[in-house]
Protein backbone atom coordinates (compact mmCIF):
# COMPACT_ATOMS: atom_id res chain seq x y z
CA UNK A 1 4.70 8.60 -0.73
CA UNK A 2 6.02 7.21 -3.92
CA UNK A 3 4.22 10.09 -6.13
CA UNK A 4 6.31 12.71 -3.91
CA UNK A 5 9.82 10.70 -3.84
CA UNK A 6 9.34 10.62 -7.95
CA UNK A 7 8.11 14.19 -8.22
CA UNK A 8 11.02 15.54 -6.29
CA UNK A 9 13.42 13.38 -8.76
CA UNK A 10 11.99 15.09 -11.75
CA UNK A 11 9.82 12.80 -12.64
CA UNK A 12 6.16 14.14 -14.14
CA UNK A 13 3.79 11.71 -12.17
CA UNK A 14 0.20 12.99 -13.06
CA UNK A 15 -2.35 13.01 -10.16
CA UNK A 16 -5.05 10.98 -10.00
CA UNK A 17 -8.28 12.84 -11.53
CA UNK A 18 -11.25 12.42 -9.16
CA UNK A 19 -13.93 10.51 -10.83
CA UNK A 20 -16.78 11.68 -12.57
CA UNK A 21 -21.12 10.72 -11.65
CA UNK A 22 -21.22 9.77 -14.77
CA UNK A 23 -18.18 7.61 -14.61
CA UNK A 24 -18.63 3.73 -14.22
CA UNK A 25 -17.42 2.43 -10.81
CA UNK A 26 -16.32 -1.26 -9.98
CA UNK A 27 -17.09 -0.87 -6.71
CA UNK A 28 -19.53 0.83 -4.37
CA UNK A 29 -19.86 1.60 -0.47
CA UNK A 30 -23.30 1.53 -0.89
CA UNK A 31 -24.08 -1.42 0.65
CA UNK A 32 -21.13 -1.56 3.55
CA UNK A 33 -21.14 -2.83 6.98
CA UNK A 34 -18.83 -0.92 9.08
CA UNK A 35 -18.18 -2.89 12.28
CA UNK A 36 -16.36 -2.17 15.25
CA UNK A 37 -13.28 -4.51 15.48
CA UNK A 38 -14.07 -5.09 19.49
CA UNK A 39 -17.61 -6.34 18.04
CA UNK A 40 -16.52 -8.43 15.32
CA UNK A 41 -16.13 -11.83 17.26
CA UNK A 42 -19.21 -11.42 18.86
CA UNK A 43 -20.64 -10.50 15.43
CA UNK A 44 -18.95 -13.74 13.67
CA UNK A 45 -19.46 -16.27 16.70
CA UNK A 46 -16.95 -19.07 17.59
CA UNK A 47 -16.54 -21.01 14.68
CA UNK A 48 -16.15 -17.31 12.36
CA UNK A 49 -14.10 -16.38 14.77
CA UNK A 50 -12.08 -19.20 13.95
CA UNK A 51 -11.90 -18.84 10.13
CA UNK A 52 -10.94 -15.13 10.46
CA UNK A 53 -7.78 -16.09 12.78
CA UNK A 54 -6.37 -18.49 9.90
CA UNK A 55 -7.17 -15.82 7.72
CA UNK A 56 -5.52 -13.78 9.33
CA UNK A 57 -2.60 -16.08 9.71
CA UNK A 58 -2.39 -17.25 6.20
CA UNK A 59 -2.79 -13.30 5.02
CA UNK A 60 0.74 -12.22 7.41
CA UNK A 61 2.49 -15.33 5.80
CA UNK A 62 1.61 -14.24 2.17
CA UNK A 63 2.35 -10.47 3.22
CA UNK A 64 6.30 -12.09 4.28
CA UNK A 65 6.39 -13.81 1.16
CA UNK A 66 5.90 -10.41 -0.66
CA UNK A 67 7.83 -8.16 1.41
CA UNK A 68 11.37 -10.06 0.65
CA UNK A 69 11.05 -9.63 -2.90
CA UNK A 70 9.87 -6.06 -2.56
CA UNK A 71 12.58 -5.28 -0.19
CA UNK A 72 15.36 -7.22 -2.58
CA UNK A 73 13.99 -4.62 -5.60
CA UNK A 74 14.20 -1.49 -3.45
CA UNK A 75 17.77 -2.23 -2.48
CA UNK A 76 18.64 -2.45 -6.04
CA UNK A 77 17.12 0.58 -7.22
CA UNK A 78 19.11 2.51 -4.78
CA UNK A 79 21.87 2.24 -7.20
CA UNK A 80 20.28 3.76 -10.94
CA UNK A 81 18.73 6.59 -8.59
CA UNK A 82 21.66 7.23 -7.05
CA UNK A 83 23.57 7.66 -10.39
CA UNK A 84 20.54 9.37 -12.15
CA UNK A 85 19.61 12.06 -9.19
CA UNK A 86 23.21 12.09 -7.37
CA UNK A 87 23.90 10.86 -3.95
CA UNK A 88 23.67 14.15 -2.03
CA UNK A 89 20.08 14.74 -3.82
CA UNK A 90 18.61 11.44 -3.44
CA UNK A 91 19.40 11.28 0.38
CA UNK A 92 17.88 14.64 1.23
CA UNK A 93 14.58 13.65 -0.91
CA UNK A 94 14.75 10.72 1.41
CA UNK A 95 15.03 12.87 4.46
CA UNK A 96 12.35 15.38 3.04
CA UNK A 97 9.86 12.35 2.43
């Protein structure tokens, strides 16, 4: 979403170049479980069960802690785009996006 909104403002955002065999990768889906989430009590038991709910819990409380700051930033950005790109430009890239 962001690499549109930017592109449509001017800016040159490159894309992403897919990676290459013989390029090293951090990670790998080799060895994956894919489970069905109406499984994945059954799969953990009671007491995993457990553990993932206050996992859970704890992971929406740090995403609120995140989003006000984010939110704060993005309300005061509005103001150099709006200068840089122009009002009537910036809220029909919004529209478009």
């Amino acid at each position: 979403m962001f690499r549109s909104i930017l592109s449509r403002l001017g800016f040159a955002i490159p894309s992403p170049s897919p990676p290459s065999s013989l390029s090293y990768q951090l990670f790998t889906t080799q060895f994956d479980l894919e489970v069905d989430g109406a499984q994945l009590a059954k799969m953990l038991g009671p007491a995993g069960e457990q553990e993932l709910r206050e996992y859970v819990t704890e992971f929406e409380r740090a995403l609120t802690r995140w989003s006000v700051p984010v939110d704060i930033a993005a309300i005061e950005a509005v103001g150099p785009l709006r200068l840089a790109v122009g009002a009537d430009r910036l809220t029909r890239i919004m529209r478009e996006a």
